[in-house]
C-alpha atoms as a PDB file:
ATOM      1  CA  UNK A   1     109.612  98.801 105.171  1.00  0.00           C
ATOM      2  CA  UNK A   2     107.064 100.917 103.675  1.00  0.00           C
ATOM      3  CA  UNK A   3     109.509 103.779 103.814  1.00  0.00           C
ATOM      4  CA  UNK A   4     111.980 101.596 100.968  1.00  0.00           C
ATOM      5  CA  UNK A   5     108.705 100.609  98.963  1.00  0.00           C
ATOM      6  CA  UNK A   6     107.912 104.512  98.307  1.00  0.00           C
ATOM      7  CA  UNK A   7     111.758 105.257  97.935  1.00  0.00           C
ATOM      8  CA  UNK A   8     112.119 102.438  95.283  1.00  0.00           C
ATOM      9  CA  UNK A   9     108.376 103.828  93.263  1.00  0.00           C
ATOM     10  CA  UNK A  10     109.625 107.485  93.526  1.00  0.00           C
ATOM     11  CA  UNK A  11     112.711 106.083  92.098  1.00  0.00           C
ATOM     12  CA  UNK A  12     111.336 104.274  89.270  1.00  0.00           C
ATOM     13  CA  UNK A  13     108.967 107.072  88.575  1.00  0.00           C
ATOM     14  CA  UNK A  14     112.315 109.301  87.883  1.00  0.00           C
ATOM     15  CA  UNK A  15     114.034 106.615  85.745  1.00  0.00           C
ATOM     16  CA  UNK A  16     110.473 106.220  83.542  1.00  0.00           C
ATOM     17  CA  UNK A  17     110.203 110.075  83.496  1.00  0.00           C
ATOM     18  CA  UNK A  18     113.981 110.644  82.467  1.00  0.00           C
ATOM     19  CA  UNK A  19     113.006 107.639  80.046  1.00  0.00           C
ATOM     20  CA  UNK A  20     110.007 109.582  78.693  1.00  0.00           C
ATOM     21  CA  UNK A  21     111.888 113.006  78.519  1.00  0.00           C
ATOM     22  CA  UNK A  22     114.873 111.879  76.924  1.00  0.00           C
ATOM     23  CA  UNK A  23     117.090 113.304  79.294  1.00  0.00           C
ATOM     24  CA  UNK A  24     119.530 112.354  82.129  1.00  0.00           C
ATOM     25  CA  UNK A  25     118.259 110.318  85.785  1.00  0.00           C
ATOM     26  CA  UNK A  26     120.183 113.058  87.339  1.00  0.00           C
ATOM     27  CA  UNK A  27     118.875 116.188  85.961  1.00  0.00           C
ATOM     28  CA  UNK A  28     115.328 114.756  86.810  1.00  0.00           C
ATOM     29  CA  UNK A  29     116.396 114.125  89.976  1.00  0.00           C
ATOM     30  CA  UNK A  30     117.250 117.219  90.469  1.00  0.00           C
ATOM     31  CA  UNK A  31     114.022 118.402  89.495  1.00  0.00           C
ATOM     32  CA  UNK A  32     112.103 116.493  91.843  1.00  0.00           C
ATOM     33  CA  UNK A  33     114.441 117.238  94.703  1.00  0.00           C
ATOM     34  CA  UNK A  34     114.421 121.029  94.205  1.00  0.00           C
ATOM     35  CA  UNK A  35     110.384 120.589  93.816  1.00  0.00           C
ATOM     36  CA  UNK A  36     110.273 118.617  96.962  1.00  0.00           C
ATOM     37  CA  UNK A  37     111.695 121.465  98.380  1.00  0.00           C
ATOM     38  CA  UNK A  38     109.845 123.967  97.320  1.00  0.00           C
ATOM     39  CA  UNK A  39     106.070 122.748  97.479  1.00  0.00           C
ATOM     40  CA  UNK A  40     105.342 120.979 101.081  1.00  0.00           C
ATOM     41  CA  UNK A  41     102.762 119.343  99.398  1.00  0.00           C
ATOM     42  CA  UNK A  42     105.247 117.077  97.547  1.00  0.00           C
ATOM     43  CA  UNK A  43     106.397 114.302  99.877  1.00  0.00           C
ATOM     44  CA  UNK A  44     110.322 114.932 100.043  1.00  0.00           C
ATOM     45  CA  UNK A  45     113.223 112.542  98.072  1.00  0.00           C
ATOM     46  CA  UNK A  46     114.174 110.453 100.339  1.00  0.00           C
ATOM     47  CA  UNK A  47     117.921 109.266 100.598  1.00  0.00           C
ATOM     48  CA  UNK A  48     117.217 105.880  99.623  1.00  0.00           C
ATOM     49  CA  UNK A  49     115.677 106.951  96.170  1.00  0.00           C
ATOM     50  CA  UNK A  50     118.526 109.231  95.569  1.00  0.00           C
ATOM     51  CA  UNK A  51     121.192 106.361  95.959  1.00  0.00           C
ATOM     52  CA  UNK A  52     119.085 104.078  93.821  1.00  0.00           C
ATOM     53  CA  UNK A  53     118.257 106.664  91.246  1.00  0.00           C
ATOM     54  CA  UNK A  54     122.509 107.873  91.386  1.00  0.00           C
ATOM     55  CA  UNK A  55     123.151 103.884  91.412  1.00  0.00           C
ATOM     56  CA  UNK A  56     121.233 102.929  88.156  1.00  0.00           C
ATOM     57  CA  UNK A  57     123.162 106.622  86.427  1.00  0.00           C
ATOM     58  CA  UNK A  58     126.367 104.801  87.444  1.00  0.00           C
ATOM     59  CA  UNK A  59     125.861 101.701  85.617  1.00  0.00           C
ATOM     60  CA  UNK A  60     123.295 102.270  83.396  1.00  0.00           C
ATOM     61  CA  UNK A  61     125.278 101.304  80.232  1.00  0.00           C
ATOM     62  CA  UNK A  62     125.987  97.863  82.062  1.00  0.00           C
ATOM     63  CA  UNK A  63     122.094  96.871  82.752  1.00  0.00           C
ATOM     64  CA  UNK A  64     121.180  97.736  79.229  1.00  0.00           C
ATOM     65  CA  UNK A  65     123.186  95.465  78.185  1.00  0.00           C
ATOM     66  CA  UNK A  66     122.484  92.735  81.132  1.00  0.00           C
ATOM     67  CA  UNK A  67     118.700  93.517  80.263  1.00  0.00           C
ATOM     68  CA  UNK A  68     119.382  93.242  76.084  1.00  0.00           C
ATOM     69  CA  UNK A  69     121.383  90.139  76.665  1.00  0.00           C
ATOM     70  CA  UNK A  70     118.964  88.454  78.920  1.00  0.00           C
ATOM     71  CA  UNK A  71     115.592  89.786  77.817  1.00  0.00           C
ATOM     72  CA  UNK A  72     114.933  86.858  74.846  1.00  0.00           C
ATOM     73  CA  UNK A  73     113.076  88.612  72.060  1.00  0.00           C
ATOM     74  CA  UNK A  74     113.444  92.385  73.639  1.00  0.00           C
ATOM     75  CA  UNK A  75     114.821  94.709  71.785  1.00  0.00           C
ATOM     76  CA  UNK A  76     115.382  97.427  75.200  1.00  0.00           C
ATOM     77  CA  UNK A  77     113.802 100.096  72.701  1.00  0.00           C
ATOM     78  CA  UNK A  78     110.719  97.590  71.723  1.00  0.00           C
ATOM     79  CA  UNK A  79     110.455  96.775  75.395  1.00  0.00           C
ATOM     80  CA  UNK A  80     107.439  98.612  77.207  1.00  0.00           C
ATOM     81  CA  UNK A  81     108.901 101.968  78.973  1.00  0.00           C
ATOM     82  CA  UNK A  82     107.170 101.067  82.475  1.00  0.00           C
ATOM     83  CA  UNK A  83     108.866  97.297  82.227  1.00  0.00           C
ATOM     84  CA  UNK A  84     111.903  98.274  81.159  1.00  0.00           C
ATOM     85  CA  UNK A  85     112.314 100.865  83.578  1.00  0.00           C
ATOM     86  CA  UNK A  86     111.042  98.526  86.451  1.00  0.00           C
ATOM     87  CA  UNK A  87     113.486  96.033  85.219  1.00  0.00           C
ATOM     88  CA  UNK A  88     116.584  99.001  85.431  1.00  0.00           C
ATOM     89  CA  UNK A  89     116.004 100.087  88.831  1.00  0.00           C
ATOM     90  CA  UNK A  90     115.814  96.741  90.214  1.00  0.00           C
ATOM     91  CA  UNK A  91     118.829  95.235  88.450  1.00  0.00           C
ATOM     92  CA  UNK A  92     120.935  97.810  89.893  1.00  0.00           C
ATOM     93  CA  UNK A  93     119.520  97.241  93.089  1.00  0.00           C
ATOM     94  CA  UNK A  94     119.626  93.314  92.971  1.00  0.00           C
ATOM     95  CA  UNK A  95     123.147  93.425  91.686  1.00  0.00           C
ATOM     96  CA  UNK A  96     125.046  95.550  92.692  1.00  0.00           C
ATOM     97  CA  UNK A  97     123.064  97.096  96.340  1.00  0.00           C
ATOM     98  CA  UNK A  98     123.686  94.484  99.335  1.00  0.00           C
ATOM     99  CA  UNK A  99     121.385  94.450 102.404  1.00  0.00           C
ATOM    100  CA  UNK A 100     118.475  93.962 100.887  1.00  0.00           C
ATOM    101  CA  UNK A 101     117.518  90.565  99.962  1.00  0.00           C
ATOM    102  CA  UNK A 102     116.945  89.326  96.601  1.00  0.00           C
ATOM    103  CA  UNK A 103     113.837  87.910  97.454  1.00  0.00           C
ATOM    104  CA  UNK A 104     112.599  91.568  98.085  1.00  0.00           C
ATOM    105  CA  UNK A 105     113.924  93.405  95.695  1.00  0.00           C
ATOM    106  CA  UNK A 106     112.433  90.895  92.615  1.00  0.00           C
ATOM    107  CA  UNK A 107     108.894  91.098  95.327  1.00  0.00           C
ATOM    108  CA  UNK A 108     108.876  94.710  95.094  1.00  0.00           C
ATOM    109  CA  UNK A 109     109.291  94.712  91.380  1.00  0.00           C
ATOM    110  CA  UNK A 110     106.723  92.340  90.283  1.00  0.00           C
ATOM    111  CA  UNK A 111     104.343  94.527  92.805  1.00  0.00           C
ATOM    112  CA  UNK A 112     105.485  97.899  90.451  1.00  0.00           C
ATOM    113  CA  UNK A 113     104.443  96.102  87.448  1.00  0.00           C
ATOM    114  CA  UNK A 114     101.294  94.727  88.999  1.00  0.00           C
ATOM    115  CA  UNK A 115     100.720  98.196  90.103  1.00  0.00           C
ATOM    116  CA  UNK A 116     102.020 100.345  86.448  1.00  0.00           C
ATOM    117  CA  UNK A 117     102.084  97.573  83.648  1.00  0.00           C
ATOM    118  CA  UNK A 118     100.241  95.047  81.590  1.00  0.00           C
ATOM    119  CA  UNK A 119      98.957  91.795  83.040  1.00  0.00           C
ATOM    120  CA  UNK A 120     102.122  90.465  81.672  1.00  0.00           C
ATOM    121  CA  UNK A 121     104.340  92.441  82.736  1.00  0.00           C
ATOM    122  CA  UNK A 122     104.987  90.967  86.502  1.00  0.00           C
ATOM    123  CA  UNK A 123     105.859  87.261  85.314  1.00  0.00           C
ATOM    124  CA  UNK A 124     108.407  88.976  82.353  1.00  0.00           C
ATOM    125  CA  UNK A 125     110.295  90.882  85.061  1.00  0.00           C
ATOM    126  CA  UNK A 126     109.981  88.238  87.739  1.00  0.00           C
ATOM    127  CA  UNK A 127     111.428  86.236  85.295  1.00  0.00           C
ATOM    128  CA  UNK A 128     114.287  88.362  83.894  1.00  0.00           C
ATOM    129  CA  UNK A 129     115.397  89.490  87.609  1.00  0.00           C
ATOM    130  CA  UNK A 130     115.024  85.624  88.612  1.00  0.00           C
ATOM    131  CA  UNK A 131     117.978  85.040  86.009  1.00  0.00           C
ATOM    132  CA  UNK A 132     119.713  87.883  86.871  1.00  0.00           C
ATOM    133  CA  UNK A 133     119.715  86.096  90.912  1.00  0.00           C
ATOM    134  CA  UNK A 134     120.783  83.136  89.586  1.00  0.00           C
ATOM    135  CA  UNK A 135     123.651  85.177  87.772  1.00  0.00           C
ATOM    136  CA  UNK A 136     124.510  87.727  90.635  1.00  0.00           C
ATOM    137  CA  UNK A 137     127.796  86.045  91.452  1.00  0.00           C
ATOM    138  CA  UNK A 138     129.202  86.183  87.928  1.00  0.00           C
ATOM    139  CA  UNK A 139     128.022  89.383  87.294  1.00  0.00           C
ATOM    140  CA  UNK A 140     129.593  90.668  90.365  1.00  0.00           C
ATOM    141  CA  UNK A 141     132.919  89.327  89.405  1.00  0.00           C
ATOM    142  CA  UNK A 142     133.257  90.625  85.943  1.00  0.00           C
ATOM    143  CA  UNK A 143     132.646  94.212  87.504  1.00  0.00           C
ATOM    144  CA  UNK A 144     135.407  93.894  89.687  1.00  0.00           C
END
């Protein structure tokens, strides 16, 4: 499984970067696949990180508002980049990605803000993505 650990960090490393740039998932995406390409030293983007990366683009505006309406007293744009970002990936993937189970994905995030954030940081987003479990079913059904 280390092989979906590095897909999911590669992937939030191009949601935080398109964060930080203030441009599109996709076009960084792009940039780090045609990089990938290009310089063998760069480990290549693997399919998994595309489909998360391409999963978050396509319902982006839905998790910022999941995350603004379940956050309690976090503003997304008050929220600490690395967190929020964190929180993105793995809401999409939670949600809306089956296969993987829950108990993973919310693992795997708390280690990426262990690993990128504040001291914090891993009980806020085990705790937001522990709501958003609880929720899964309902949110599934109002996207259908």
């Amino acid at each position: 499984m280390a092989a979906r650990n590095n897909a999911r960090k590669r992937a939030f490393q191009i949601l935080f970067e398109a964060d930080q740039r203030g441009t599109s998932v996709q076009n960084v995406l792009a940039d780090w696949v045609r990089h990938s390409r290009s310089d063998e030293r760069q480990p290549p983007v693997t399919e998994y990180t595309m489909e998360l990366v391409e999963g978050y683009a396509q319902y982006a505006p839905r998790i910022d508002e999941l995350i603004e309406t379940y956050a309690e007293g976090w503003d997304l744009d008050r929220m600490p980049v690395v967190d929020r970002n964190i929180v993105r990936l793995s809401t999409y993937e939670l949600v809306w990605v089956d296969g993987t189970p829950d108990a993973v994905v919310i693992d795997e995030a708390v280690q990426l803000a262990k690993e990128f954030s504040t001291d914090d940081s891993p009980s806020f987003v085990n705790g937001l993505l522990g709501r958003f479990k609880d929720l899964k079913p309902k949110l599934r059904r109002e996207e259908s």
